[in-house]
Protein backbone atom coordinates (compact mmCIF):
# COMPACT_ATOMS: atom_id res chain seq x y z
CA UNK A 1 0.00 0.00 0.00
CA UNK A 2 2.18 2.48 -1.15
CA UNK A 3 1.19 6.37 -1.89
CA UNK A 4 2.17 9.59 -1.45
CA UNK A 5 -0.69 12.55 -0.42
CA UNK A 6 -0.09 15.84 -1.80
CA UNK A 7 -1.93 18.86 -0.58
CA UNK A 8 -5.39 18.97 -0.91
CA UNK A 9 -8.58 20.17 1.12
CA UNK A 10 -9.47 18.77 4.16
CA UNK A 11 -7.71 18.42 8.26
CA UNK A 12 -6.02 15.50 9.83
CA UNK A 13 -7.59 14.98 12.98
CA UNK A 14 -5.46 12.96 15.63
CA UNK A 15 -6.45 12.42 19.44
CA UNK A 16 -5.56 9.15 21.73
CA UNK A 17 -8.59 6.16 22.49
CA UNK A 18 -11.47 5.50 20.27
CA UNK A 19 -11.72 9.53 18.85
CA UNK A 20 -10.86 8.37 15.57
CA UNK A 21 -14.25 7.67 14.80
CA UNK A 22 -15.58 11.01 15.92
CA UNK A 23 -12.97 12.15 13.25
CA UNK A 24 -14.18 10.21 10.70
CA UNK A 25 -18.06 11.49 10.99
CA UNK A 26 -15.83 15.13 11.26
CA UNK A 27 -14.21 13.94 7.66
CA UNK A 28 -18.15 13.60 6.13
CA UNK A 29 -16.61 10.83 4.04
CA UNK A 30 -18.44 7.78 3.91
CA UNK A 31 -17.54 7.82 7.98
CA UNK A 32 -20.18 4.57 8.35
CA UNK A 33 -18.02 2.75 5.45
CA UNK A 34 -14.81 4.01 6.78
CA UNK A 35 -14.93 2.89 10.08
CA UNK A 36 -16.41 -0.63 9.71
CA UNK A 37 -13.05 -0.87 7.71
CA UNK A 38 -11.12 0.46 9.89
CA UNK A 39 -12.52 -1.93 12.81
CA UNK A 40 -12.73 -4.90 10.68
CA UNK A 41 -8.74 -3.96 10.12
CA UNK A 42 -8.28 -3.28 13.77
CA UNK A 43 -9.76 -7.17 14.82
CA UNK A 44 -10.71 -5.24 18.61
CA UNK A 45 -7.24 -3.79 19.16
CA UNK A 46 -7.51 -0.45 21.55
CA UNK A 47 -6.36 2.58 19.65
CA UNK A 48 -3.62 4.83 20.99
CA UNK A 49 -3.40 7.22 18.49
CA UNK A 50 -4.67 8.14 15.10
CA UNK A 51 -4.43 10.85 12.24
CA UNK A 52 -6.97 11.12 9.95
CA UNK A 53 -6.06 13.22 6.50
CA UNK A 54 -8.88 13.40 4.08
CA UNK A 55 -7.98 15.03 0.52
CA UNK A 56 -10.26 16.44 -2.56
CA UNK A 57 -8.75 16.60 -5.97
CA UNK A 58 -10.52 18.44 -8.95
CA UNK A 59 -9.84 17.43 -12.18
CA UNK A 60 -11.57 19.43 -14.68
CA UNK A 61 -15.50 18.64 -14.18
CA UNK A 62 -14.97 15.67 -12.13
CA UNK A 63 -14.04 15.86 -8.16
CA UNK A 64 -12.16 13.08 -7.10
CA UNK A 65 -11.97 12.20 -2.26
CA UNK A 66 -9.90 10.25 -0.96
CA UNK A 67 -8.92 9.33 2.58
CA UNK A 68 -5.93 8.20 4.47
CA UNK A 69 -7.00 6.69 8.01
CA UNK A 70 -3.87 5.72 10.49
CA UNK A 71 -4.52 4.15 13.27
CA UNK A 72 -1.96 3.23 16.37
CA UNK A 73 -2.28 0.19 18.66
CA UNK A 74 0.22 -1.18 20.87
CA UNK A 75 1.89 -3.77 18.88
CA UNK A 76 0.28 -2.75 15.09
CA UNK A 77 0.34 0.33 12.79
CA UNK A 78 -3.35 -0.15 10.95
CA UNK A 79 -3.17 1.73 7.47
CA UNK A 80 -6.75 2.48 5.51
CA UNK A 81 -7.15 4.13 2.06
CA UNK A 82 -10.16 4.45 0.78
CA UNK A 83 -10.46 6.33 -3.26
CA UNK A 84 -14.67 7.30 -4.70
CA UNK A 85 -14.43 7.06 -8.11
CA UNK A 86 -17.88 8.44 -10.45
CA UNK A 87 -19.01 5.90 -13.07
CA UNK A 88 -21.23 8.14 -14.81
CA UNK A 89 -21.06 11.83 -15.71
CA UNK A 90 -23.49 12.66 -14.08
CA UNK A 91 -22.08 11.26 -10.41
CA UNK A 92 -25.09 8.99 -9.45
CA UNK A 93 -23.31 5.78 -10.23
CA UNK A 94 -20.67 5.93 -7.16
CA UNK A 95 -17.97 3.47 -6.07
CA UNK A 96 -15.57 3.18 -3.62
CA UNK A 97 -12.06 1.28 -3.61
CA UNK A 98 -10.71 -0.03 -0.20
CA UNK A 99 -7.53 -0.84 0.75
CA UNK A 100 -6.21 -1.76 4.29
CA UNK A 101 -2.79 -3.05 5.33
CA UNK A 102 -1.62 -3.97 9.16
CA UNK A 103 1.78 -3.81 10.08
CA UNK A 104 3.65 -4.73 13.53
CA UNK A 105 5.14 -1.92 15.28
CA UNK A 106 8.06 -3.92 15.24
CA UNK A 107 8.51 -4.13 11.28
CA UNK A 108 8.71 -0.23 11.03
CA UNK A 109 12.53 0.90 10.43
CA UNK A 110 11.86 4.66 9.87
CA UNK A 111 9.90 7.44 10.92
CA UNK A 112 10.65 10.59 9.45
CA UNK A 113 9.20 14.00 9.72
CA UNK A 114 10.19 16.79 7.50
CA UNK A 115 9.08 20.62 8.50
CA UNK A 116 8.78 23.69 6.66
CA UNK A 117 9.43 26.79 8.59
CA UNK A 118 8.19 30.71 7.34
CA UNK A 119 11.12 33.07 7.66
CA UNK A 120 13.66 31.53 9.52
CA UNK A 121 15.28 34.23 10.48
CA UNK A 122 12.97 35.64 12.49
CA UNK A 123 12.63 31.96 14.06
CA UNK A 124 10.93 31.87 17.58
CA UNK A 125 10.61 29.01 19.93
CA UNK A 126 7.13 29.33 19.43
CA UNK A 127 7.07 29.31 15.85
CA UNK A 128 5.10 26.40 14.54
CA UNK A 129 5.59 24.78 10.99
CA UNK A 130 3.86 25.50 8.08
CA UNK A 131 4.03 22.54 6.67
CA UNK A 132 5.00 18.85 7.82
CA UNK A 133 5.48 15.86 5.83
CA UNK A 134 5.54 12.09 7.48
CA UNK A 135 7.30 9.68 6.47
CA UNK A 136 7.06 5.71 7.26
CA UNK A 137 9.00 2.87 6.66
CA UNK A 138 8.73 -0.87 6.72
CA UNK A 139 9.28 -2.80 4.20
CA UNK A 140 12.59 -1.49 2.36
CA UNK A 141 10.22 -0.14 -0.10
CA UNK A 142 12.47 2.91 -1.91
CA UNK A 143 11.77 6.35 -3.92
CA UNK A 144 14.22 7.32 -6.05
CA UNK A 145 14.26 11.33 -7.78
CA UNK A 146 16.22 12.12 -10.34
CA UNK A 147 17.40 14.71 -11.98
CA UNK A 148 20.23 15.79 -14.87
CA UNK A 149 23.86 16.26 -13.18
CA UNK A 150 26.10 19.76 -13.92
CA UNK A 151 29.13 20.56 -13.06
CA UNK A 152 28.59 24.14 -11.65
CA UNK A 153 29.97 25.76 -15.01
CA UNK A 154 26.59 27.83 -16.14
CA UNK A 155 28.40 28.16 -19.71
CA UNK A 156 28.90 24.43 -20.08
CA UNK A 157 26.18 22.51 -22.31
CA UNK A 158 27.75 18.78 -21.81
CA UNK A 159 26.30 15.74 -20.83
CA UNK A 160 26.56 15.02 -17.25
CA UNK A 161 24.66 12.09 -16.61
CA UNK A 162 21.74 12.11 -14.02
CA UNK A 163 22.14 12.53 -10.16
CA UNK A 164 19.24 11.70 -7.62
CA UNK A 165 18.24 11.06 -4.18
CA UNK A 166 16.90 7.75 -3.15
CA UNK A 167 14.55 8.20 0.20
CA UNK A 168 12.84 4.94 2.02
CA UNK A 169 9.00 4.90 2.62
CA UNK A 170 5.94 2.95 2.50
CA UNK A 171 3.49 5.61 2.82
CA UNK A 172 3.94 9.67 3.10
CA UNK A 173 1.16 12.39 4.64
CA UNK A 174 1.97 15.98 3.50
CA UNK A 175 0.41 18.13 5.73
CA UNK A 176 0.14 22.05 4.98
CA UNK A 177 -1.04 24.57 7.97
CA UNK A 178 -2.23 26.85 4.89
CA UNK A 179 -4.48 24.68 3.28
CA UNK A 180 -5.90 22.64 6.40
CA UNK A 181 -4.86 24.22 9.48
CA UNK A 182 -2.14 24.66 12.38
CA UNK A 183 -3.51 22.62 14.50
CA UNK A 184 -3.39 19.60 11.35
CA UNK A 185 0.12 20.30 11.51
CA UNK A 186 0.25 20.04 15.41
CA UNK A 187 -1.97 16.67 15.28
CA UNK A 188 0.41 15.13 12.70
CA UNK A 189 3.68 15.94 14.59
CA UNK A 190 1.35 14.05 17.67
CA UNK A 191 0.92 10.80 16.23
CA UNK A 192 4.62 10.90 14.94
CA UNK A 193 5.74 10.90 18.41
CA UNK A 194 3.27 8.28 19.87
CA UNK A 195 4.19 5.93 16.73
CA UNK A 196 8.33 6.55 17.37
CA UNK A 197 7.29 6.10 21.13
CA UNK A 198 5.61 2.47 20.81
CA UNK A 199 8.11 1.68 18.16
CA UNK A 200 11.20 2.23 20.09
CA UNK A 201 9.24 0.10 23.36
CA UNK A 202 8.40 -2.38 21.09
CA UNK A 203 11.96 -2.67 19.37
CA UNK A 204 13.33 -2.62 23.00
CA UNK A 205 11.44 -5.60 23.49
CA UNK A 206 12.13 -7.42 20.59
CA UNK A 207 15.85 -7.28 21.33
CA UNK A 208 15.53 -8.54 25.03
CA UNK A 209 13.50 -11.79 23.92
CA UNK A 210 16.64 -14.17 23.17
CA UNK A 211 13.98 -16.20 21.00
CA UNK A 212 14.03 -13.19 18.65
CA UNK A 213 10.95 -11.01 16.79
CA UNK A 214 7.69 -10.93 18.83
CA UNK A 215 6.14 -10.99 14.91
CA UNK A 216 6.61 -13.19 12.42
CA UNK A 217 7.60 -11.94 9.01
CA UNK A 218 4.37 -11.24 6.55
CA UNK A 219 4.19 -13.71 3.47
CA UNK A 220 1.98 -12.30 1.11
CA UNK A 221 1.68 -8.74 1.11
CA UNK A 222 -1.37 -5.84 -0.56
CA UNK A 223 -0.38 -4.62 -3.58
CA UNK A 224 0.62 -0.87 -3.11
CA UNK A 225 -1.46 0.86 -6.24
CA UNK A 226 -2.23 4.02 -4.28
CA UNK A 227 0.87 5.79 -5.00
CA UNK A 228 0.02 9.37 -5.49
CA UNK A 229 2.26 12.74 -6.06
């Protein structure tokens, strides 16, 4: 299940316990749907934490939703994606493609969180971010940007090859205070902590147990097609 959000319309919501599915009734989309997913997925695990980030595209006359639901337990990261897609042009013939993928606390290598900060030099302690981008990995799963090489020499026109960056993720939340709010931003940050908190317990864990991984490695897998830029 591998995708990238971009910016779009709508607010992450993220809170500890069960408030994830006052946030999805908050989201308006398909929240009934949604969360029978999302429990189905969760098999009665308690939730510790949770970000919500719901998205609307438009793409000339059509409007395209989808949501991202994370949700934290103590041993499993619970990942939901859910795309509506219009089969008529009109919009009355609706349907909606579901996606869900589990994965033990213990699997995740990375967390990452990027920030964007407004005038820098003016900087305050109090400052928050205006934008935020998480980043998770667990599976070795790679992104790879290139771009043509130079040499610095703005006069010279030969061929230099192609130079890159190659980042790890499985899934990536951009988050922008402009287009859906500080506190988005704030909630985001949140659930980055609680997930890097459980994560490090768990890993401590792991390590102590001289019969090894508290998991066993997945088999099969989901097929990632919900990789968006």
């Amino acid at each position: 299940m591998k995708y990238m959000n971009s910016f779009g319309a709508g607010a992450p919501a993220n809170t500890r316990g069960s408030d994830w599915e006052a946030a999805l009734q908050r989201s308006g989309f398909y929240p009934r749907l949604v969360a029978d997913v999302v429990n189905d997925a969760l098999d009665g695990q308690a939730s510790l934490s949770h970000l919500v980030h719901l998205e609307t595209h438009f793409d000339r006359n059509e409007v395209h939703r989808h949501i991202t639901v994370l949700v934290l337990t103590s041993d499993m990261l619970v990942i939901t994606h859910v795309d509506d897609h219009q089969l008529d042009e009109d919009g009355e013939q609706m349907v909606a493609q579901v996606s869900t993928e589990s994965v033990p606390v213990s699997q995740i290598q990375s967390v990452v969180l990027s920030y964007i900060y407004a005038q820098p030099q003016d900087y305050k302690p109090s400052d928050p971010a205006r934008e935020l981008t998480l980043s998770i990995a667990w599976s070795g799963g790679q992104r790879v940007d290139l771009g043509p090489a130079s040499c610095g020499d703005p006069n010279c026109d030969a061929d230099h090859g192609y130079t890159g960056t190659i980042a790890q993720e499985d899934i990536v939340l951009r988050i922008s205070a402009e287009a859906e709010g500080l506190q988005a931003v704030a909630d985001a940050k949140a659930f980055a902590r609680a997930l890097r908190a459980v994560n490090t317990a768990v890993g401590a864990t792991s390590h102590g147990d001289a019969g090894g991984s508290r998991f066993p490695a997945f088999g099969a897998r989901l097929g990632r097609s919900h990789y968006r830029r």
